[in-house]
N, C-alpha and C. Protein backbone atom coordinates (compact mmCIF):
# COMPACT_ATOMS: atom_id res chain seq x y z
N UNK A 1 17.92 -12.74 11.89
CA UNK A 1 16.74 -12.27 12.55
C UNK A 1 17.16 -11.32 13.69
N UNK A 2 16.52 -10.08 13.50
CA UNK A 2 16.73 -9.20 14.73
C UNK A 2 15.82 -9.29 16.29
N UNK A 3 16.46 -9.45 17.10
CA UNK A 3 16.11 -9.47 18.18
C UNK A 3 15.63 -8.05 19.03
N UNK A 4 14.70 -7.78 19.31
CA UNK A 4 14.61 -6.74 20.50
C UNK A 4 15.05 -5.96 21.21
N UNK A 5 15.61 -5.36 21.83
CA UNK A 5 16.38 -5.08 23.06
C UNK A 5 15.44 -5.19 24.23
N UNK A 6 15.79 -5.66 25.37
CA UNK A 6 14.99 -5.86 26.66
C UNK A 6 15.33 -4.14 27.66
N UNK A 7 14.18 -3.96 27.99
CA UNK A 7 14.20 -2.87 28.77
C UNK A 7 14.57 -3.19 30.23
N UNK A 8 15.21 -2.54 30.82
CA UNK A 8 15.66 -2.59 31.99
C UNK A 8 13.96 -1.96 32.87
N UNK A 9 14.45 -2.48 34.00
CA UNK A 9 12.77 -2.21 35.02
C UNK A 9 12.85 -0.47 35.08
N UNK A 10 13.97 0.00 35.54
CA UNK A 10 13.99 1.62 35.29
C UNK A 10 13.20 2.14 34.00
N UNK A 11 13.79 1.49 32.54
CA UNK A 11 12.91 2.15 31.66
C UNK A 11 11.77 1.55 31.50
N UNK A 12 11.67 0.29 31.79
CA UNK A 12 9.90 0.45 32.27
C UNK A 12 8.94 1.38 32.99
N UNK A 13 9.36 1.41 33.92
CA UNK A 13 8.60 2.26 34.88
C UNK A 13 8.55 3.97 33.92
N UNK A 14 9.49 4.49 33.44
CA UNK A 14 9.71 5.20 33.25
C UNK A 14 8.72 5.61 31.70
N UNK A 15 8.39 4.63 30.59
CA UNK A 15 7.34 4.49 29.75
C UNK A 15 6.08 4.09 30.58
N UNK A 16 5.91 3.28 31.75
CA UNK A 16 4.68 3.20 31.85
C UNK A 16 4.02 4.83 32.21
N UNK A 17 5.10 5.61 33.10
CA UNK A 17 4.53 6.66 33.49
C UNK A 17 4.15 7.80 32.45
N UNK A 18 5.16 7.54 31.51
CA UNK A 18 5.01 8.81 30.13
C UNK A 18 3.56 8.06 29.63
N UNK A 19 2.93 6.77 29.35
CA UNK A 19 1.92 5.97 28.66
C UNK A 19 0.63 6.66 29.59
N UNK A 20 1.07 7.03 30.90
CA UNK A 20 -0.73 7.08 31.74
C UNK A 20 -0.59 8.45 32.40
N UNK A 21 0.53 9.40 32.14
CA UNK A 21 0.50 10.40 32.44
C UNK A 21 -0.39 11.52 32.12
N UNK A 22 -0.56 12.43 32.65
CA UNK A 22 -1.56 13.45 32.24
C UNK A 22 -0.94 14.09 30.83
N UNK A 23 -2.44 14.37 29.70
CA UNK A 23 -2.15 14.94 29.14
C UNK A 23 -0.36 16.56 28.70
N UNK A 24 0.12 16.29 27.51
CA UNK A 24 1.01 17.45 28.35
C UNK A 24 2.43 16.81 28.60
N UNK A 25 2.54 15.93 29.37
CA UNK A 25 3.68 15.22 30.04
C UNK A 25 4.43 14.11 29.50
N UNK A 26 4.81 13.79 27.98
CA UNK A 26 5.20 12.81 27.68
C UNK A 26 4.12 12.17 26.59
N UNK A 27 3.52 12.52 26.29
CA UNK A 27 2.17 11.76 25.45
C UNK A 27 2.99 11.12 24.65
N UNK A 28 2.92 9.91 24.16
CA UNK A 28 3.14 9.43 22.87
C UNK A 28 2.43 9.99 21.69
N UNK A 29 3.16 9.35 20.53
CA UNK A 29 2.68 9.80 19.09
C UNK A 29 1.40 9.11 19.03
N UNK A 30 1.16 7.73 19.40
CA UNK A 30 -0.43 6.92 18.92
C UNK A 30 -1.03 7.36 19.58
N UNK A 31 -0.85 8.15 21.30
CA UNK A 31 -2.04 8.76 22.02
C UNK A 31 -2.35 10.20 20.86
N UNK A 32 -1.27 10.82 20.78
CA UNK A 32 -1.90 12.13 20.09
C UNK A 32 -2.80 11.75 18.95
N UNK A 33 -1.86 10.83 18.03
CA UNK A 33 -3.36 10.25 16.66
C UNK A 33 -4.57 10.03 17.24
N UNK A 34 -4.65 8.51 18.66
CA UNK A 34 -5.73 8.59 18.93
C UNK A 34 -6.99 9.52 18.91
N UNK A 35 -6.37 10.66 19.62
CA UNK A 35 -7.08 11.85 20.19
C UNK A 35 -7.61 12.22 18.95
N UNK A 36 -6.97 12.44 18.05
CA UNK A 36 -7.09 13.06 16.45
C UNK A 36 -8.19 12.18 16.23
N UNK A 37 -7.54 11.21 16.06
CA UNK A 37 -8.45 10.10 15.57
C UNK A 37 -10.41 10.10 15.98
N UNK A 38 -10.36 10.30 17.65
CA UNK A 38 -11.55 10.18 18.14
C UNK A 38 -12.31 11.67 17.68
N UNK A 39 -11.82 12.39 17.50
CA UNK A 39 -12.27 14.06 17.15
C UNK A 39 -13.12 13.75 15.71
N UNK A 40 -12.27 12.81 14.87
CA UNK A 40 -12.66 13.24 13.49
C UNK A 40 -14.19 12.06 13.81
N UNK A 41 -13.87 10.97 14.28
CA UNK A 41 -14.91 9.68 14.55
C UNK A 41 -16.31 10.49 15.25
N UNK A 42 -16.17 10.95 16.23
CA UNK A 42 -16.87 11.84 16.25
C UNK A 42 -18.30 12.79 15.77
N UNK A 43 -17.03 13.44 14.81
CA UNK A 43 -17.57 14.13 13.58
C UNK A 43 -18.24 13.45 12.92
N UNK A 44 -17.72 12.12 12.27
CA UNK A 44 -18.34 11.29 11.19
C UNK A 44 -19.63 11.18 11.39
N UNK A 45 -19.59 10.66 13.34
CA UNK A 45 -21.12 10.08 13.53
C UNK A 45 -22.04 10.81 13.51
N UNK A 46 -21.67 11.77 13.88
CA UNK A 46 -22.86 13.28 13.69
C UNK A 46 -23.30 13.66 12.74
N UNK A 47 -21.97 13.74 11.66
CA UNK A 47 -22.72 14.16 10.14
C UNK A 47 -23.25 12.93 9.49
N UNK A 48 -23.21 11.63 9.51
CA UNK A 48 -23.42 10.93 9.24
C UNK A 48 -25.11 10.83 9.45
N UNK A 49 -25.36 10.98 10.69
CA UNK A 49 -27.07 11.02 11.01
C UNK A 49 -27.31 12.20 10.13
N UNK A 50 -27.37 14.02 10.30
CA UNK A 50 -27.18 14.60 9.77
C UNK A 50 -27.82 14.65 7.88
N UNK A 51 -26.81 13.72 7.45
CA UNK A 51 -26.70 13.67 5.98
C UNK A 51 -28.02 12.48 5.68
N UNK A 52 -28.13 11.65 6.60
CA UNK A 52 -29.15 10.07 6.49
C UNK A 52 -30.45 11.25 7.04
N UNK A 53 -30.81 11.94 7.24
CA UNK A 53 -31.50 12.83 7.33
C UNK A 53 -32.17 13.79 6.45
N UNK A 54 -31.45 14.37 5.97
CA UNK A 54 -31.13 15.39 4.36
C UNK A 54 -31.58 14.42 3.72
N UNK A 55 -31.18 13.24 3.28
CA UNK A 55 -30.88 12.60 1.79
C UNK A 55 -31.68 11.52 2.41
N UNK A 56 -32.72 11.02 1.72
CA UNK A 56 -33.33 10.09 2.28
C UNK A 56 -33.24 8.44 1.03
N UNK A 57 -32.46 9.02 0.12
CA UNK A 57 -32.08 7.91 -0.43
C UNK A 57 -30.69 8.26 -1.78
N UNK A 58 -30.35 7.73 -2.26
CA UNK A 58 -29.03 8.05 -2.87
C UNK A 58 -29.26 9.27 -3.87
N UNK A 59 -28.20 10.25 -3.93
CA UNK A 59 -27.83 11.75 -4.02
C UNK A 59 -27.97 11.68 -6.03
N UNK A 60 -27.41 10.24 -6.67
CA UNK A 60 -27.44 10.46 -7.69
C UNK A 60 -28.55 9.76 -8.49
N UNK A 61 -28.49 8.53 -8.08
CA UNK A 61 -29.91 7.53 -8.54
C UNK A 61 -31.02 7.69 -8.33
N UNK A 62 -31.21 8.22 -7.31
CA UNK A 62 -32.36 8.13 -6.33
C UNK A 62 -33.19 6.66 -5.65
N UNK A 63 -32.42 5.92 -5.64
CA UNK A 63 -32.52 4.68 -5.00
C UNK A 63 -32.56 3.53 -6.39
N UNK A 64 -32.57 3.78 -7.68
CA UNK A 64 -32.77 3.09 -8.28
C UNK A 64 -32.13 2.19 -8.83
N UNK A 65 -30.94 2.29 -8.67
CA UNK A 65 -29.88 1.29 -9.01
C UNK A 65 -29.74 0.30 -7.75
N UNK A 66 -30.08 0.20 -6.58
CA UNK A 66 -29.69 -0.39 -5.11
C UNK A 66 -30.74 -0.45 -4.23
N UNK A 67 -31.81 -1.79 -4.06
CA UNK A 67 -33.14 -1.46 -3.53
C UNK A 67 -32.94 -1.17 -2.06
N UNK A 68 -31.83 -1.65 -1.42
CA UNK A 68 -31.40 -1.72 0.11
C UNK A 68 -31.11 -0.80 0.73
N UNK A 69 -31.59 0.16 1.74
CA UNK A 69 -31.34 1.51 1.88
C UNK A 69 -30.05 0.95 2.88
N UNK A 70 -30.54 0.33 3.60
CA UNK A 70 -29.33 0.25 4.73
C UNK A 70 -28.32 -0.19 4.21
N UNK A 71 -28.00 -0.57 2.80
CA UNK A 71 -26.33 -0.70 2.31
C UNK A 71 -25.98 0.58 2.36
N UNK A 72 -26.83 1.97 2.07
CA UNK A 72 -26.31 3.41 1.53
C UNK A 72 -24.96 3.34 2.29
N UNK A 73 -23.88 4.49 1.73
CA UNK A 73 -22.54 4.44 2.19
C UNK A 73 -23.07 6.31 2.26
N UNK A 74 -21.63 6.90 2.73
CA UNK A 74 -21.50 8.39 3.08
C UNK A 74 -20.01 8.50 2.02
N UNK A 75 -20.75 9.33 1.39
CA UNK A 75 -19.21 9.70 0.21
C UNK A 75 -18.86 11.32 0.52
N UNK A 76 -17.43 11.30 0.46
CA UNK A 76 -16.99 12.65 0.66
C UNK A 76 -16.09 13.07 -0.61
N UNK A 77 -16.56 14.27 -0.82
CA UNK A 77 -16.09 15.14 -2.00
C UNK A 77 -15.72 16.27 -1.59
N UNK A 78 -14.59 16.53 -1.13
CA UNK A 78 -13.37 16.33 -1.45
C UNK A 78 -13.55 14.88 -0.75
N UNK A 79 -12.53 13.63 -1.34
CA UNK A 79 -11.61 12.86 -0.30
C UNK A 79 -10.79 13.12 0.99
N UNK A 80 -11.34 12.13 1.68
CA UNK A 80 -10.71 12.00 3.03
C UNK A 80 -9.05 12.03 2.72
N UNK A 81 -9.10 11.58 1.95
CA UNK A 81 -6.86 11.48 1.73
C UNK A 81 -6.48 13.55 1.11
N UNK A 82 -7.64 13.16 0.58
CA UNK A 82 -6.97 14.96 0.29
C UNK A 82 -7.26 16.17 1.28
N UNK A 83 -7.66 16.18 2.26
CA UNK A 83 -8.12 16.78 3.34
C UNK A 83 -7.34 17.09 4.71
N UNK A 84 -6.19 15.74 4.52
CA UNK A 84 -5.97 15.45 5.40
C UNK A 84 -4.85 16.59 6.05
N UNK A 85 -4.78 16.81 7.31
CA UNK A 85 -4.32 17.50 8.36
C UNK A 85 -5.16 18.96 8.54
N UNK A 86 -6.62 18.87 7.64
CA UNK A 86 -7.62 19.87 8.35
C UNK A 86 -8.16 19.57 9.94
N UNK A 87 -8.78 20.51 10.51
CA UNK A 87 -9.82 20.26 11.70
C UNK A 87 -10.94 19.01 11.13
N UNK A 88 -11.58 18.36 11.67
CA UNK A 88 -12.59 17.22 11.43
C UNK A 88 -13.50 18.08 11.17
N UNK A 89 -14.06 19.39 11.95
CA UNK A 89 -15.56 19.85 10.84
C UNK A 89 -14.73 20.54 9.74
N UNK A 90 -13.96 20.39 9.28
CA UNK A 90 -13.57 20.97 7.88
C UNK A 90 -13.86 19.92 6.98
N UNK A 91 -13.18 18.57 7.41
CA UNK A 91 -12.90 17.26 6.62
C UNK A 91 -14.34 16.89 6.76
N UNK A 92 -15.15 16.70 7.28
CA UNK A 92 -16.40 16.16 7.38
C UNK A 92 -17.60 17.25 8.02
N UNK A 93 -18.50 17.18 7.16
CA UNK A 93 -19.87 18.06 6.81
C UNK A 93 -20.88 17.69 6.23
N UNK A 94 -21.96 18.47 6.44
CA UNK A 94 -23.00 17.85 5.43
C UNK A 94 -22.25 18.92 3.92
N UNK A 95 -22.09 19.66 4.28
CA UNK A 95 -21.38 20.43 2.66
C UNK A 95 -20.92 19.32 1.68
N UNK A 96 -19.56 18.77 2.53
CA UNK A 96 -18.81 18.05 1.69
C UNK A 96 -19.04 16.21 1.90
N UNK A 97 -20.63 15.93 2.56
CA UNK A 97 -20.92 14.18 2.49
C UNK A 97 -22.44 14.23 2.01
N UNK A 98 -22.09 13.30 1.44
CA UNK A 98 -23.98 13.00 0.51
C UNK A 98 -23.82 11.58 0.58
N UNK A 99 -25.05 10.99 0.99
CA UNK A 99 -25.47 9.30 0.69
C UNK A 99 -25.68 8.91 -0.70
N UNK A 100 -24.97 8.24 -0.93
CA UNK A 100 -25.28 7.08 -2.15
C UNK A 100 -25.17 6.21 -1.70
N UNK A 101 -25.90 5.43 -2.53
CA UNK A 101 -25.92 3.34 -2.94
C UNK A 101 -24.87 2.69 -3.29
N UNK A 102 -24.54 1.47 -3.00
CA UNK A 102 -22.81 1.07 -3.13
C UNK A 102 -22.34 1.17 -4.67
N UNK A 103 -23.69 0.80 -5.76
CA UNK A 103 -23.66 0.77 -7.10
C UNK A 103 -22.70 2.41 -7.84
N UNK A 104 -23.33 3.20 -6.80
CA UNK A 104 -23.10 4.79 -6.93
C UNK A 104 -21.86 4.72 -6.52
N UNK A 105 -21.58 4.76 -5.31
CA UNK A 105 -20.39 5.14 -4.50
C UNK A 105 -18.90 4.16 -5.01
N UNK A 106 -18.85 2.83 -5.91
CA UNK A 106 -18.38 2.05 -6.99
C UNK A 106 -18.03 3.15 -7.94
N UNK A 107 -18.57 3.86 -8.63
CA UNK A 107 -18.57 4.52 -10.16
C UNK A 107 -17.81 5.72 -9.28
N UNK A 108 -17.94 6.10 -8.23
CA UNK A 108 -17.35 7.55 -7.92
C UNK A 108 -16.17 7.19 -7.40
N UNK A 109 -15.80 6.49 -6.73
CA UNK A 109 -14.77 6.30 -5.95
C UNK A 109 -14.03 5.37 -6.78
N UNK A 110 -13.90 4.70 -7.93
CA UNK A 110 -13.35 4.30 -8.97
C UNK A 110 -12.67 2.85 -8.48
N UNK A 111 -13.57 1.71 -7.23
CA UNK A 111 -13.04 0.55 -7.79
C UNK A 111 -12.18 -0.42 -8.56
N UNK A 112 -13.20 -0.17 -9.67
CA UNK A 112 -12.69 -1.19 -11.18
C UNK A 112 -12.50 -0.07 -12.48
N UNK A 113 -11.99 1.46 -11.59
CA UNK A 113 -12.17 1.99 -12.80
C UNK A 113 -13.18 3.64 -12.27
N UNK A 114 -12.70 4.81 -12.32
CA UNK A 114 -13.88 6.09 -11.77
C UNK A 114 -14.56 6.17 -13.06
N UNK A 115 -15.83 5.91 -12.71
CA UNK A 115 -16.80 6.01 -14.01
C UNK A 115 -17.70 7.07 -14.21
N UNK A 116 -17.51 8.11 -12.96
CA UNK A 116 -18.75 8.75 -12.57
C UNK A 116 -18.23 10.04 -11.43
N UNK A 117 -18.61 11.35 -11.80
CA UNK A 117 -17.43 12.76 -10.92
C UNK A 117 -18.81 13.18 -10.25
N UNK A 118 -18.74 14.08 -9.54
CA UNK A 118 -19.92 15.22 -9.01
C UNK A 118 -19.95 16.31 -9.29
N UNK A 119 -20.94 17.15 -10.07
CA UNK A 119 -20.95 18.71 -10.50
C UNK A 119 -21.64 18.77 -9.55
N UNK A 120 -21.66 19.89 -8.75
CA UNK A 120 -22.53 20.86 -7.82
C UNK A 120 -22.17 22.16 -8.27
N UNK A 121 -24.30 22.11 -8.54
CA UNK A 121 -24.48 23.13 -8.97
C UNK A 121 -24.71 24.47 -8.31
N UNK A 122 -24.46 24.61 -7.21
CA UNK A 122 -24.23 26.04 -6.45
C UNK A 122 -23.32 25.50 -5.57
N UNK A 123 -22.69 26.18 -4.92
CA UNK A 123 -21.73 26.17 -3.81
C UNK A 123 -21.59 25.94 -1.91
N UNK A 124 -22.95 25.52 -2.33
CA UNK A 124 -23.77 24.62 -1.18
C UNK A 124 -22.83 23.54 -0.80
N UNK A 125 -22.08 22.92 -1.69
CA UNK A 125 -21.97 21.25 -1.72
C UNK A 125 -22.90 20.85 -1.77
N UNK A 126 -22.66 19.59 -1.43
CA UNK A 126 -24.13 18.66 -1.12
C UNK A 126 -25.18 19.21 -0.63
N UNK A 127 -25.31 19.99 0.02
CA UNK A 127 -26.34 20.83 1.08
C UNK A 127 -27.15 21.75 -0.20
N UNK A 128 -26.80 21.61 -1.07
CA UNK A 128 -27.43 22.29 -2.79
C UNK A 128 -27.47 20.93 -3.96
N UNK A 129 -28.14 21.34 -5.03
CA UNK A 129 -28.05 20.53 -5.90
C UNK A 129 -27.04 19.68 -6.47
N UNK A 130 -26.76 18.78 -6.57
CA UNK A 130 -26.13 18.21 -7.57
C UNK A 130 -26.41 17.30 -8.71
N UNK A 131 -25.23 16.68 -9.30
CA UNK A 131 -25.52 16.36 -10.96
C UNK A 131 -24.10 15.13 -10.66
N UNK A 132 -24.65 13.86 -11.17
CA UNK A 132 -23.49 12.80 -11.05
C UNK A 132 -23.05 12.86 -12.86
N UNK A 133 -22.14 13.14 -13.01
CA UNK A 133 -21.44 13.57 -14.34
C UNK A 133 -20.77 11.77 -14.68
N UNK A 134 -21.18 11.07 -15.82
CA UNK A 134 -20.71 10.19 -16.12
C UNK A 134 -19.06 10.25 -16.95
N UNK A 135 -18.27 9.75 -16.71
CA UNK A 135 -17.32 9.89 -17.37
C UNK A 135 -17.47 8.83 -18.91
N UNK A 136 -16.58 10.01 -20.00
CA UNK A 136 -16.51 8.86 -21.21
C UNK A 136 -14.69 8.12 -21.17
């Protein structure tokens, strides 16, 4: 079993000051994610109202598969994993998020299996028509 190393009070002091220092001066790596982090969170919540706005019930069913509106989820097309190291209004938009029902957002996001893709039919994204394409 590996043990630790104990910091001497010098390099204490010396991380606490890089940990609460001004931007700029030492930041750690989890403060910079943080920051990242809160930018994109942000974003989410905005487009999130936004899109629950637009779409007043799921993008492909139209509520009919899922009577519960307040389960609806926010699906992004492109994926959040494939996006990643854009700006947050790149990664998240009403362009690229539409509400579906969990029944929906199951078949797209492939669970037990992707049963179900998105054609958009103009170049709107979501913000234009679309078509939930069943897979065979």
């Amino acid at each position: 079993m590996l043990r630790r190393k104990r910091r001497t009070p010098q390099q204490q002091a010396a991380l606490k000051f890089k940990q609460t220092s001004p931007q700029g001066i030492g930041r750690t790596r989890r403060q910079i994610k943080d920051a990242k982090d809160d930018a994109h969170a942000l974003q989410k919540i905005e487009t999130h109202d936004q899109v629950w706005v637009r779409d007043l019930t799921c993008r492909y069913c139209d509520g009919t598969r899922w009577k519960f509106r307040e389960d609806d989820q926010m699906h992004h097309d492109p994926p959040l994993s494939a996006t990643r190291g854009l700006p947050a209004e790149e990664r998240t938009n009403t362009k690229t998020c539409g509400r579906v029902c969990p029944k929906c957002h199951e078949d797209l996001t492939g669970t037990i299996g992707r049963k179900m893709t998105t054609k958009f039919l103009s170049d709107r994204g979501f913000d234009g028509p679309i078509e939930g394409v069943m897979l065979t």
